[in-house]
PDB file of N, CA and C in Angstrom:
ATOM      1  N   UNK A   1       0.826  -1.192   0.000  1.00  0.00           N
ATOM      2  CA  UNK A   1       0.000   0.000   0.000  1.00  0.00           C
ATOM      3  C   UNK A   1       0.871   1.257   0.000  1.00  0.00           C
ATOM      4  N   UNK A   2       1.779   1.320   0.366  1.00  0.00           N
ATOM      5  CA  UNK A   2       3.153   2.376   0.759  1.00  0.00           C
ATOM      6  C   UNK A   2       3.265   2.875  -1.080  1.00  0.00           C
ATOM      7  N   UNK A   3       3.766   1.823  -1.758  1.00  0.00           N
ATOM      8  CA  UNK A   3       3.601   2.417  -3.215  1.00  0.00           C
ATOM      9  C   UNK A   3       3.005   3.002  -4.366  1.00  0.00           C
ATOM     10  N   UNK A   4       1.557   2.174  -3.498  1.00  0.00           N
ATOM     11  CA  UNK A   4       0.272   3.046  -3.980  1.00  0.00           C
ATOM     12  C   UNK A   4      -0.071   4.603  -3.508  1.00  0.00           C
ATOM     13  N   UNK A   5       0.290   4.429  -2.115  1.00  0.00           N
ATOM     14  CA  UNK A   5       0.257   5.729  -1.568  1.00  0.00           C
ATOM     15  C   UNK A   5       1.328   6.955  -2.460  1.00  0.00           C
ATOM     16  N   UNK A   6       2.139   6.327  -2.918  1.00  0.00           N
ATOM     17  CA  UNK A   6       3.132   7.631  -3.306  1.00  0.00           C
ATOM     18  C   UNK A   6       2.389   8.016  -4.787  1.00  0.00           C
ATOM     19  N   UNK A   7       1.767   6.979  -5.650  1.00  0.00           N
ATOM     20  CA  UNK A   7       1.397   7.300  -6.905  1.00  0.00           C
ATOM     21  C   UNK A   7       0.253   8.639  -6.629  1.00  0.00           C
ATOM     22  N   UNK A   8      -0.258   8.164  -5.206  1.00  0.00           N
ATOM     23  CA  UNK A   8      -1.014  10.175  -5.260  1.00  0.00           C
ATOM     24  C   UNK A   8      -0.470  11.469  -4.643  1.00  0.00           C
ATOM     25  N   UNK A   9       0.759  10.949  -4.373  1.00  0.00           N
ATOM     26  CA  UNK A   9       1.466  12.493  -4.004  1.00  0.00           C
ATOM     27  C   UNK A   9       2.206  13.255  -5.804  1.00  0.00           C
ATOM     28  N   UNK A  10       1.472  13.910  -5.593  1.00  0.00           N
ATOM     29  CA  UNK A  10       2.747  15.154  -7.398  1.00  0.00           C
ATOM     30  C   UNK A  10       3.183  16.260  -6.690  1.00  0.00           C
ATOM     31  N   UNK A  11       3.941  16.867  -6.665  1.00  0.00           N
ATOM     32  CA  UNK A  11       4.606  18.147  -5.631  1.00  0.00           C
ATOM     33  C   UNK A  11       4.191  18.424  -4.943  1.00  0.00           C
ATOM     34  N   UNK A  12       4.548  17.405  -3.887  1.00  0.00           N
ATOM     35  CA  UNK A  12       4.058  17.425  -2.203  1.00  0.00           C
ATOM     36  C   UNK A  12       2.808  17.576  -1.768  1.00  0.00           C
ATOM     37  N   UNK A  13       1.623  17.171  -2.875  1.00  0.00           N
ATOM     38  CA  UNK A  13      -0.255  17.606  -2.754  1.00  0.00           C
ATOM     39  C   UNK A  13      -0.429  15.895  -3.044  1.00  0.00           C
ATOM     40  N   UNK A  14      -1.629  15.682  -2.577  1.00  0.00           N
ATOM     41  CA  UNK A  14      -2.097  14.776  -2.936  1.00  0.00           C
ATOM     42  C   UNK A  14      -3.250  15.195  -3.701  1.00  0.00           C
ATOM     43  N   UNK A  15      -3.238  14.091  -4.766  1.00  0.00           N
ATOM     44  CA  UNK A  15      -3.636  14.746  -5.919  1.00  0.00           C
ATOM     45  C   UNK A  15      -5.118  13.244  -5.726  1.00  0.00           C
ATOM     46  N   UNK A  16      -6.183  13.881  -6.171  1.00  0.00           N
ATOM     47  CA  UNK A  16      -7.271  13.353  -6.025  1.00  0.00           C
ATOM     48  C   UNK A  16      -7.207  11.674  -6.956  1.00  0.00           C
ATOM     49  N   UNK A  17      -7.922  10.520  -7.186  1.00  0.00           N
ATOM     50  CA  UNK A  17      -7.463   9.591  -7.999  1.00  0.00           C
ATOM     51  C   UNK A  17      -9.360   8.967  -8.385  1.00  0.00           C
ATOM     52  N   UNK A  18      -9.258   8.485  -9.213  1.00  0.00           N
ATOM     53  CA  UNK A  18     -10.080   7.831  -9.623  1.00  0.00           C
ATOM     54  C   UNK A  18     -10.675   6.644  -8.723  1.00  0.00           C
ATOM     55  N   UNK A  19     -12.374   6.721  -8.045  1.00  0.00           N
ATOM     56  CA  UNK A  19     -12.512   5.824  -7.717  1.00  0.00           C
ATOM     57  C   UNK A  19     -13.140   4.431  -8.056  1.00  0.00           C
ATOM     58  N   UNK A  20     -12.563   4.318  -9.237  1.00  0.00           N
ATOM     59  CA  UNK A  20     -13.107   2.738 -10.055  1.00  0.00           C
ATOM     60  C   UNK A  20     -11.609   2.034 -10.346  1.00  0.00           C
ATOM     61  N   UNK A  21     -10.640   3.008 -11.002  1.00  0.00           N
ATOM     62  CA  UNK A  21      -9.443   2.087 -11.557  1.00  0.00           C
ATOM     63  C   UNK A  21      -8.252   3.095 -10.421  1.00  0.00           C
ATOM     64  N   UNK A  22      -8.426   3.985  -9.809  1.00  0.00           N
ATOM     65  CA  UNK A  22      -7.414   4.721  -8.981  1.00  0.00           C
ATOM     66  C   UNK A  22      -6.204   5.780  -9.550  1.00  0.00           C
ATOM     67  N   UNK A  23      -7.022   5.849 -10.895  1.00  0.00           N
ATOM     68  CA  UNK A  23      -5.753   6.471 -11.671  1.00  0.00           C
ATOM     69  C   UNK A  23      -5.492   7.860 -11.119  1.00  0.00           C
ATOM     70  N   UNK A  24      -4.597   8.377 -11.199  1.00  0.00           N
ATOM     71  CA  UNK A  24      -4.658   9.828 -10.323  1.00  0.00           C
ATOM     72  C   UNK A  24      -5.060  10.852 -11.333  1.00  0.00           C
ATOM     73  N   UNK A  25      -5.794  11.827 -10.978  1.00  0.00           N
ATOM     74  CA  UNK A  25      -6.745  13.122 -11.781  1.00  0.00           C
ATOM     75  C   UNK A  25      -5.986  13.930 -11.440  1.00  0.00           C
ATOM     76  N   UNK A  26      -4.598  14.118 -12.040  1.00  0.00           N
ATOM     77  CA  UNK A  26      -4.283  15.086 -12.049  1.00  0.00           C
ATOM     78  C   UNK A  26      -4.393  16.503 -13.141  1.00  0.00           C
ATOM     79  N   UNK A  27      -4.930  16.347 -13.421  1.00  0.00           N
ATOM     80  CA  UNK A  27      -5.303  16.953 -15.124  1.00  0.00           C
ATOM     81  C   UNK A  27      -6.639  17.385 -15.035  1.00  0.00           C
ATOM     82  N   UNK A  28      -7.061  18.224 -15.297  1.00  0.00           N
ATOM     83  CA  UNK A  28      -8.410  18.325 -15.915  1.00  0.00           C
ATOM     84  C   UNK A  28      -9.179  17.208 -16.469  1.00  0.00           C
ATOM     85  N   UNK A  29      -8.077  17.100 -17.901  1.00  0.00           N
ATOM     86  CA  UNK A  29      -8.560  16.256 -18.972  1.00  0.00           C
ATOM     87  C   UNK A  29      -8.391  14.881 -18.225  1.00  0.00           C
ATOM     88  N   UNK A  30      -8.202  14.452 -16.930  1.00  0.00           N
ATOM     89  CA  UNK A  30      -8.075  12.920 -16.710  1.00  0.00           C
ATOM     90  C   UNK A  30      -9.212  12.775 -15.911  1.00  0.00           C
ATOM     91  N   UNK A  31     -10.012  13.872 -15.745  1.00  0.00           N
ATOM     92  CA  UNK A  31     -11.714  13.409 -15.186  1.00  0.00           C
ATOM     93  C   UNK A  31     -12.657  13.030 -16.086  1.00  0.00           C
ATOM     94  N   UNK A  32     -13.912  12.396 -16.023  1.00  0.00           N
ATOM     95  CA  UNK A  32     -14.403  11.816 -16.653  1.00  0.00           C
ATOM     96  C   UNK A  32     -15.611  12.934 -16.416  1.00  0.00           C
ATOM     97  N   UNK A  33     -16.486  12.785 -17.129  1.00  0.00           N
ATOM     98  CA  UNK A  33     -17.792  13.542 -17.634  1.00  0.00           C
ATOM     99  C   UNK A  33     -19.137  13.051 -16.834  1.00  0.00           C
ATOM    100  N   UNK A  34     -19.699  14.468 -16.434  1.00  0.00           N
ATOM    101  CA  UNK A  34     -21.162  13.765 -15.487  1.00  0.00           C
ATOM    102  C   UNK A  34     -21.802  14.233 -16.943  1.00  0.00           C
ATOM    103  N   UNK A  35     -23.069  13.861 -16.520  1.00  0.00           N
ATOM    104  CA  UNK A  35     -24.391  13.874 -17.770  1.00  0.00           C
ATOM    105  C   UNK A  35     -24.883  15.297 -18.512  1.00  0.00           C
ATOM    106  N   UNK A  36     -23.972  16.279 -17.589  1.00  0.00           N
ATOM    107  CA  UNK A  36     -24.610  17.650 -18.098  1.00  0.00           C
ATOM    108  C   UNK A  36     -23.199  18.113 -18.415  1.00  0.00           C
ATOM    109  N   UNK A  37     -22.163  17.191 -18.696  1.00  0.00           N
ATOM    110  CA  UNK A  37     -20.778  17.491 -19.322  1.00  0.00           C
ATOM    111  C   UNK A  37     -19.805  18.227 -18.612  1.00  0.00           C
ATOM    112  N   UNK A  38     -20.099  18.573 -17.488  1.00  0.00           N
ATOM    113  CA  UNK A  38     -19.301  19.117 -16.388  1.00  0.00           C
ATOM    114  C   UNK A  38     -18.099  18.128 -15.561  1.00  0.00           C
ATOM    115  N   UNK A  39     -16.892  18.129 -14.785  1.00  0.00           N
ATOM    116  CA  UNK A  39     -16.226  17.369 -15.148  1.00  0.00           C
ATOM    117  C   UNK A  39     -16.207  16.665 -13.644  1.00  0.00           C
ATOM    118  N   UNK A  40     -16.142  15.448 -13.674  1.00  0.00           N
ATOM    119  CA  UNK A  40     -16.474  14.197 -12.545  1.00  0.00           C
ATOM    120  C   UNK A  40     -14.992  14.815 -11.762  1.00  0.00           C
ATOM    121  N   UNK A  41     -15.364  14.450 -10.176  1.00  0.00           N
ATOM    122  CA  UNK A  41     -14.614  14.808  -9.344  1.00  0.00           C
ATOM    123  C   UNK A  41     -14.206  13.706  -8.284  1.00  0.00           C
ATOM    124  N   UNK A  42     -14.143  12.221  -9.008  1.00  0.00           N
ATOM    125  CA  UNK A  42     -13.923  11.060  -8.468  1.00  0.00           C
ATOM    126  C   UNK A  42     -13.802   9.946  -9.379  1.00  0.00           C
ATOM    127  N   UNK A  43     -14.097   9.926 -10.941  1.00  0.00           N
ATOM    128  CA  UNK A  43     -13.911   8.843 -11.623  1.00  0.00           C
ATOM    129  C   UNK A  43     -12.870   9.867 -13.071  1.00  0.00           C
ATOM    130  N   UNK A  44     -12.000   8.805 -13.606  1.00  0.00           N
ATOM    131  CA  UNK A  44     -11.365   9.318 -14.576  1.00  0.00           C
ATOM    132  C   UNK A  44     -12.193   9.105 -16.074  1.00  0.00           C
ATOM    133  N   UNK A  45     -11.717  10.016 -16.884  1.00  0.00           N
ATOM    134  CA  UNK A  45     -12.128   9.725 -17.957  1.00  0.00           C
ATOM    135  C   UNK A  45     -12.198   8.181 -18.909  1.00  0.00           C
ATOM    136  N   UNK A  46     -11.504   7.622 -18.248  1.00  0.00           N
ATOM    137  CA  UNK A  46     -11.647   5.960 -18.950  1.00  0.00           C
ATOM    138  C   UNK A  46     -13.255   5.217 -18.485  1.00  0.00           C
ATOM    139  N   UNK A  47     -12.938   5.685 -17.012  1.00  0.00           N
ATOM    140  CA  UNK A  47     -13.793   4.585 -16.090  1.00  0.00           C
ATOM    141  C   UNK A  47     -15.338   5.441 -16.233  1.00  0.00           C
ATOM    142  N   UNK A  48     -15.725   6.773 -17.111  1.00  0.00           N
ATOM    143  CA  UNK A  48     -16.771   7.080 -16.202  1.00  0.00           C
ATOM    144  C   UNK A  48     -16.645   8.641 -17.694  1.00  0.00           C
ATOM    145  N   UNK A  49     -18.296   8.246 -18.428  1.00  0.00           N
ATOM    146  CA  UNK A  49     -17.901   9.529 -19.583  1.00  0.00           C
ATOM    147  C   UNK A  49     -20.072   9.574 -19.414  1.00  0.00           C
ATOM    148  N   UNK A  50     -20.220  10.640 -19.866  1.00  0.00           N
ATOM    149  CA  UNK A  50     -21.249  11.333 -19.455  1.00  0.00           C
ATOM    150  C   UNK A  50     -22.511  11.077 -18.642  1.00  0.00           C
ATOM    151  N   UNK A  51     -22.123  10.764 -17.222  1.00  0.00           N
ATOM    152  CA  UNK A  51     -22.999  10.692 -16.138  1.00  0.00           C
ATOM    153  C   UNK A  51     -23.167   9.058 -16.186  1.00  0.00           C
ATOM    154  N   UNK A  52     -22.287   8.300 -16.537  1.00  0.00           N
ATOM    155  CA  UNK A  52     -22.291   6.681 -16.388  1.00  0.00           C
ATOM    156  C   UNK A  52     -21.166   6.284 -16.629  1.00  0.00           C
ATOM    157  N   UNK A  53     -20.417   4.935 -16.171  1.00  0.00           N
ATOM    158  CA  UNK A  53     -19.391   4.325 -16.111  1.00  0.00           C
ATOM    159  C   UNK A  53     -19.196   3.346 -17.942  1.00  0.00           C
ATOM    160  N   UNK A  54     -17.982   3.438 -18.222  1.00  0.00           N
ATOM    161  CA  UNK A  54     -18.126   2.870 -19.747  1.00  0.00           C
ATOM    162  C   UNK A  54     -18.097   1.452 -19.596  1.00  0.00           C
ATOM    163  N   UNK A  55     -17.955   1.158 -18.199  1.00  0.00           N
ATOM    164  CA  UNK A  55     -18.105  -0.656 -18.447  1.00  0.00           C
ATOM    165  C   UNK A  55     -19.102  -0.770 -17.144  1.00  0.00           C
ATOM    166  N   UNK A  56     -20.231  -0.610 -17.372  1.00  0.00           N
ATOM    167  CA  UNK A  56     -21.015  -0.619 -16.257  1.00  0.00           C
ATOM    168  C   UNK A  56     -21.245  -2.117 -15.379  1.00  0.00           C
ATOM    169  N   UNK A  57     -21.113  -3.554 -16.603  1.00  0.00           N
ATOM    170  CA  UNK A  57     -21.295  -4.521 -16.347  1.00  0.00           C
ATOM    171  C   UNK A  57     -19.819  -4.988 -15.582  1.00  0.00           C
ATOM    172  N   UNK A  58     -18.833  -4.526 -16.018  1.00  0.00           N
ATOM    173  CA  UNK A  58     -17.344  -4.611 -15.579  1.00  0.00           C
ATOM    174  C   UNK A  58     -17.368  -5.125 -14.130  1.00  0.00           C
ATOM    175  N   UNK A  59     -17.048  -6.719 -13.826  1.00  0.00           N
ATOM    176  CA  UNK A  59     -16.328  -7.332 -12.522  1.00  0.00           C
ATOM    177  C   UNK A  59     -15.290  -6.968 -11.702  1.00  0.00           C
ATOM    178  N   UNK A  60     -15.054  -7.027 -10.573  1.00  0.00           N
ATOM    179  CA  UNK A  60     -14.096  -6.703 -10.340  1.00  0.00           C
ATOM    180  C   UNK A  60     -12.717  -8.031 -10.498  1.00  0.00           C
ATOM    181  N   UNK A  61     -13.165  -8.656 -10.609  1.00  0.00           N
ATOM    182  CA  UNK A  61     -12.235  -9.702 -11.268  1.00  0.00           C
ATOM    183  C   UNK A  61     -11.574  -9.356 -12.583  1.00  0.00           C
ATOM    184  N   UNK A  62     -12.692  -9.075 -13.445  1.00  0.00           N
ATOM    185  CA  UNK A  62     -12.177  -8.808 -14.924  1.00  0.00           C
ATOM    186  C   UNK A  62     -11.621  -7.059 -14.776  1.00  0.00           C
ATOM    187  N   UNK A  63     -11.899  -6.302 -14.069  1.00  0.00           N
ATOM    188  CA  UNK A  63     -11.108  -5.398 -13.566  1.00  0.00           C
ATOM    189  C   UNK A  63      -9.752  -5.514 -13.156  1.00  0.00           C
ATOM    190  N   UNK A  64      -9.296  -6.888 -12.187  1.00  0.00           N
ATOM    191  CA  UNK A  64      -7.893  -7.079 -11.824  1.00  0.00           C
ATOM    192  C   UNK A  64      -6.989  -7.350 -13.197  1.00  0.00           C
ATOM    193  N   UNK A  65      -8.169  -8.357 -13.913  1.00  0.00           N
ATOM    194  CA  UNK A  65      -7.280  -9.200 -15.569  1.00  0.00           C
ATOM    195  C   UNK A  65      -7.300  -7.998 -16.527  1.00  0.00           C
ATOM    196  N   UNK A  66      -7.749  -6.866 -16.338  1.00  0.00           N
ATOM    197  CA  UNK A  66      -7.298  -5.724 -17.108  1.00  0.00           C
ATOM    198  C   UNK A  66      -6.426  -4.705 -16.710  1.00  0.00           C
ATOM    199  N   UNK A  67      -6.271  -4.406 -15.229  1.00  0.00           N
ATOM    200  CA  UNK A  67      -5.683  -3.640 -14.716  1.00  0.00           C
ATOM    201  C   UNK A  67      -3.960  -4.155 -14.495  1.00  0.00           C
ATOM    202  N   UNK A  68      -4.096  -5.363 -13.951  1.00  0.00           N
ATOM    203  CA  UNK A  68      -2.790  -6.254 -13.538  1.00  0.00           C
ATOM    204  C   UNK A  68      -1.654  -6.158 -14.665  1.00  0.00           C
ATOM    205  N   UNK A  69      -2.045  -6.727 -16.265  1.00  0.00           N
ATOM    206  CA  UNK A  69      -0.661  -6.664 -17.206  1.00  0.00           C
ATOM    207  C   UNK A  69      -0.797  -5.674 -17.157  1.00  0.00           C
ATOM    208  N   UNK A  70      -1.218  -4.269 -17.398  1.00  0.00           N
ATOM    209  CA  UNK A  70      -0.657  -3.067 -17.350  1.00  0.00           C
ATOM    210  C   UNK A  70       0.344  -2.376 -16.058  1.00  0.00           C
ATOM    211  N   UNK A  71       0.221  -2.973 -14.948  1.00  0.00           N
ATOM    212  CA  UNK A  71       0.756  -2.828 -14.088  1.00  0.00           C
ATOM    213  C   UNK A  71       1.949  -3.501 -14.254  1.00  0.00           C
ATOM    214  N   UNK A  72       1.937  -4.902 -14.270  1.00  0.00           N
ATOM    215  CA  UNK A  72       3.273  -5.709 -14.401  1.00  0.00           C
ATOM    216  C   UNK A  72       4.117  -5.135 -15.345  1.00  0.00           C
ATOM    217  N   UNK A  73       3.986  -4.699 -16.444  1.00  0.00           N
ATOM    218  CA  UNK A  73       4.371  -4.261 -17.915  1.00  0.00           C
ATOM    219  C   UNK A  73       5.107  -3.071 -17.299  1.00  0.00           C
ATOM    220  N   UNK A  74       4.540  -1.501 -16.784  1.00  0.00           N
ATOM    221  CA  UNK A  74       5.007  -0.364 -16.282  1.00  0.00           C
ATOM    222  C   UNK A  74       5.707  -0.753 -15.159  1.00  0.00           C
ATOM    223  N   UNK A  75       5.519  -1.581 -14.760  1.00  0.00           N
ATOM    224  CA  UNK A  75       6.318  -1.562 -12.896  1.00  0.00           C
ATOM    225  C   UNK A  75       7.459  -3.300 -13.183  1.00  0.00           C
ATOM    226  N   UNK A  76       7.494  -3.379 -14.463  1.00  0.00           N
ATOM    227  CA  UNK A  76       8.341  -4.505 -14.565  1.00  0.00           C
ATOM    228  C   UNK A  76       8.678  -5.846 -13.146  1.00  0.00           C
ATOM    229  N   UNK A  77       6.764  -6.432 -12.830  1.00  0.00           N
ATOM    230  CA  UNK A  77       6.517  -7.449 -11.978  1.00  0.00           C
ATOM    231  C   UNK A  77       6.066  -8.506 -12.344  1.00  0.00           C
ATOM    232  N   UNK A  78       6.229  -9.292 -11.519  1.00  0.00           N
ATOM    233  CA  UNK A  78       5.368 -10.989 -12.185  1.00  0.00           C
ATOM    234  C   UNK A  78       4.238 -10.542 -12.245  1.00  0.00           C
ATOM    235  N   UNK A  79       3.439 -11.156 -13.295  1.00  0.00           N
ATOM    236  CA  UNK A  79       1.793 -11.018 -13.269  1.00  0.00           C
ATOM    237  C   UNK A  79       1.555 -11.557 -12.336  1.00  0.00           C
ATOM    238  N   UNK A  80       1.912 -12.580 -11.537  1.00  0.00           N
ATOM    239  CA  UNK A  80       0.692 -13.308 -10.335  1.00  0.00           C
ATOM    240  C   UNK A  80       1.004 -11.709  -9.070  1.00  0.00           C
ATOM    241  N   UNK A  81       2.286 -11.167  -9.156  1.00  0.00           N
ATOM    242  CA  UNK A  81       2.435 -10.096  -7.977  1.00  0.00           C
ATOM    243  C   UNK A  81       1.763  -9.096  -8.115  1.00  0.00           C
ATOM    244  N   UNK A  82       0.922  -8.161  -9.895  1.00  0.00           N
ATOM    245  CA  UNK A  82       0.575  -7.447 -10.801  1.00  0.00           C
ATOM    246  C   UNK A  82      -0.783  -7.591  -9.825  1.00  0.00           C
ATOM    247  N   UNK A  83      -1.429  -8.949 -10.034  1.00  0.00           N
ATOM    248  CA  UNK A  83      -2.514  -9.447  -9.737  1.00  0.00           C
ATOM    249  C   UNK A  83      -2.972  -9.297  -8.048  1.00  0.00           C
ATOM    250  N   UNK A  84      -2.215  -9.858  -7.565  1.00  0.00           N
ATOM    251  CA  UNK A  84      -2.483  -9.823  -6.296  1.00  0.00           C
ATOM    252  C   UNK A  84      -2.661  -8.011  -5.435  1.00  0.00           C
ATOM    253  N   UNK A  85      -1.528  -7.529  -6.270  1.00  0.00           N
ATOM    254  CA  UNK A  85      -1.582  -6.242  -5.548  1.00  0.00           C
ATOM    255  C   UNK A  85      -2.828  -5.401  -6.083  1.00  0.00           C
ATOM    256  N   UNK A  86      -3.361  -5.243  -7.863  1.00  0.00           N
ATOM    257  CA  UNK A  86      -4.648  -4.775  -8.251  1.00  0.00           C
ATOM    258  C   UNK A  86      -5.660  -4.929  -7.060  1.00  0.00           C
ATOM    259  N   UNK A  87      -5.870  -6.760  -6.982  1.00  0.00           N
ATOM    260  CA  UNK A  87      -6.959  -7.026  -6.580  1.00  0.00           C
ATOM    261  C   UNK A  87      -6.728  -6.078  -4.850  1.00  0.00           C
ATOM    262  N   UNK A  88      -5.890  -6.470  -3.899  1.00  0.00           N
ATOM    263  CA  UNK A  88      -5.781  -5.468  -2.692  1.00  0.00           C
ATOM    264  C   UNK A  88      -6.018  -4.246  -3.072  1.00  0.00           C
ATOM    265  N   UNK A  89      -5.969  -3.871  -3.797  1.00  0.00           N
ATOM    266  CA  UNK A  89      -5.959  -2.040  -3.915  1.00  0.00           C
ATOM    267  C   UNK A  89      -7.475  -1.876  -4.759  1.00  0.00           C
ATOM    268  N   UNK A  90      -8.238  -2.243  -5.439  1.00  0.00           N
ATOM    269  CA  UNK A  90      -9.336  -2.573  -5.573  1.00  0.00           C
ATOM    270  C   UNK A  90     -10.253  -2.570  -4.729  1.00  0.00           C
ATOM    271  N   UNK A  91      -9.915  -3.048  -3.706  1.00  0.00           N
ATOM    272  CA  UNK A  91     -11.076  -3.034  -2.865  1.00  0.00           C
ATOM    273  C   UNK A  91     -10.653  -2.104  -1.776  1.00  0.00           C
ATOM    274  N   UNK A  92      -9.801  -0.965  -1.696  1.00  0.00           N
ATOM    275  CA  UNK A  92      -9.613   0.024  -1.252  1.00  0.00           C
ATOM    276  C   UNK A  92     -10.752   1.331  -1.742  1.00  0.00           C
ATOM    277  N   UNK A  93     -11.263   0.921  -3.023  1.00  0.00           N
ATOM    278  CA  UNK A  93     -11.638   1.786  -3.851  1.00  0.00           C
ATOM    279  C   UNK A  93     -13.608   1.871  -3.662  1.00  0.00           C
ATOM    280  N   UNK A  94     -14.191   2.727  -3.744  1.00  0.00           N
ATOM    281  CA  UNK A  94     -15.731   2.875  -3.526  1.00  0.00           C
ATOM    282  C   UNK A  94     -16.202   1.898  -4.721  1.00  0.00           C
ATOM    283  N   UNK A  95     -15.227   1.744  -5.689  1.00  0.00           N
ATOM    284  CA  UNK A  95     -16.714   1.088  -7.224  1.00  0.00           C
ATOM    285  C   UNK A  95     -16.714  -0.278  -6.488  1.00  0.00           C
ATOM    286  N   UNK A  96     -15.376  -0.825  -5.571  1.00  0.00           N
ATOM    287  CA  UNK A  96     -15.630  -2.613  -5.927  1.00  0.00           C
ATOM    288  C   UNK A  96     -15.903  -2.840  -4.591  1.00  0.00           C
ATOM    289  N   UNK A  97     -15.527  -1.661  -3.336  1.00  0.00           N
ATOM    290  CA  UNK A  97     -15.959  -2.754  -1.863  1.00  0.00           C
ATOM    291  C   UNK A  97     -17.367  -3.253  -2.027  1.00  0.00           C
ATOM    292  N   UNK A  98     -16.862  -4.348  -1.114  1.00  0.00           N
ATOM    293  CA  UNK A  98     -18.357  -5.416  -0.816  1.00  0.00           C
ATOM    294  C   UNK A  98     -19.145  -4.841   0.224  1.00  0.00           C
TER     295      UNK A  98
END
């Protein structure tokens, strides 16, 4: 969690993150769209475009098997370590707790 924690610090602020995939909003353009096109202040533009989520049916399982090789790939880790850490940090997040 220590490494996750640093991906939301950018010059010493913690910078707000996406709560479906955790990506950090640091940008304008990395928020996603409510229904009257104004700009979401908790989901990024991947996870969440005019007042609904783009994979609404989206598991959180099939969330880890999409999120994980991208992780392993950028952070040069085994996929089973990719995996394990998604799925923990996942359920840190408002879209997937139980």
């Amino acid at each position: 969690m220590e490494q996750i924690s640093c991906l939301k610090r950018w010059t010493g602020r913690e910078i707000a993150t996406c709560e479906s995939c955790g990506m950090p909003l640091a940008r304008d353009e990395d928020a996603g769209t409510e229904a009257d096109g104004s700009r979401s202040a908790i989901y990024c533009t991947y996870c969440y475009r005019d007042g609904g989520f783009t994979e609404p049916g989206l598991t959180r399982e099939e969330a880890v098997g999409r999120y994980a090789p991208m992780m392993a790939e950028n952070l040069g880790m085994p996929p089973a370590k990719a995996e394990e850490m998604v799925r923990q940090y996942l359920l840190t997040l408002p879209r997937w707790r139980e």
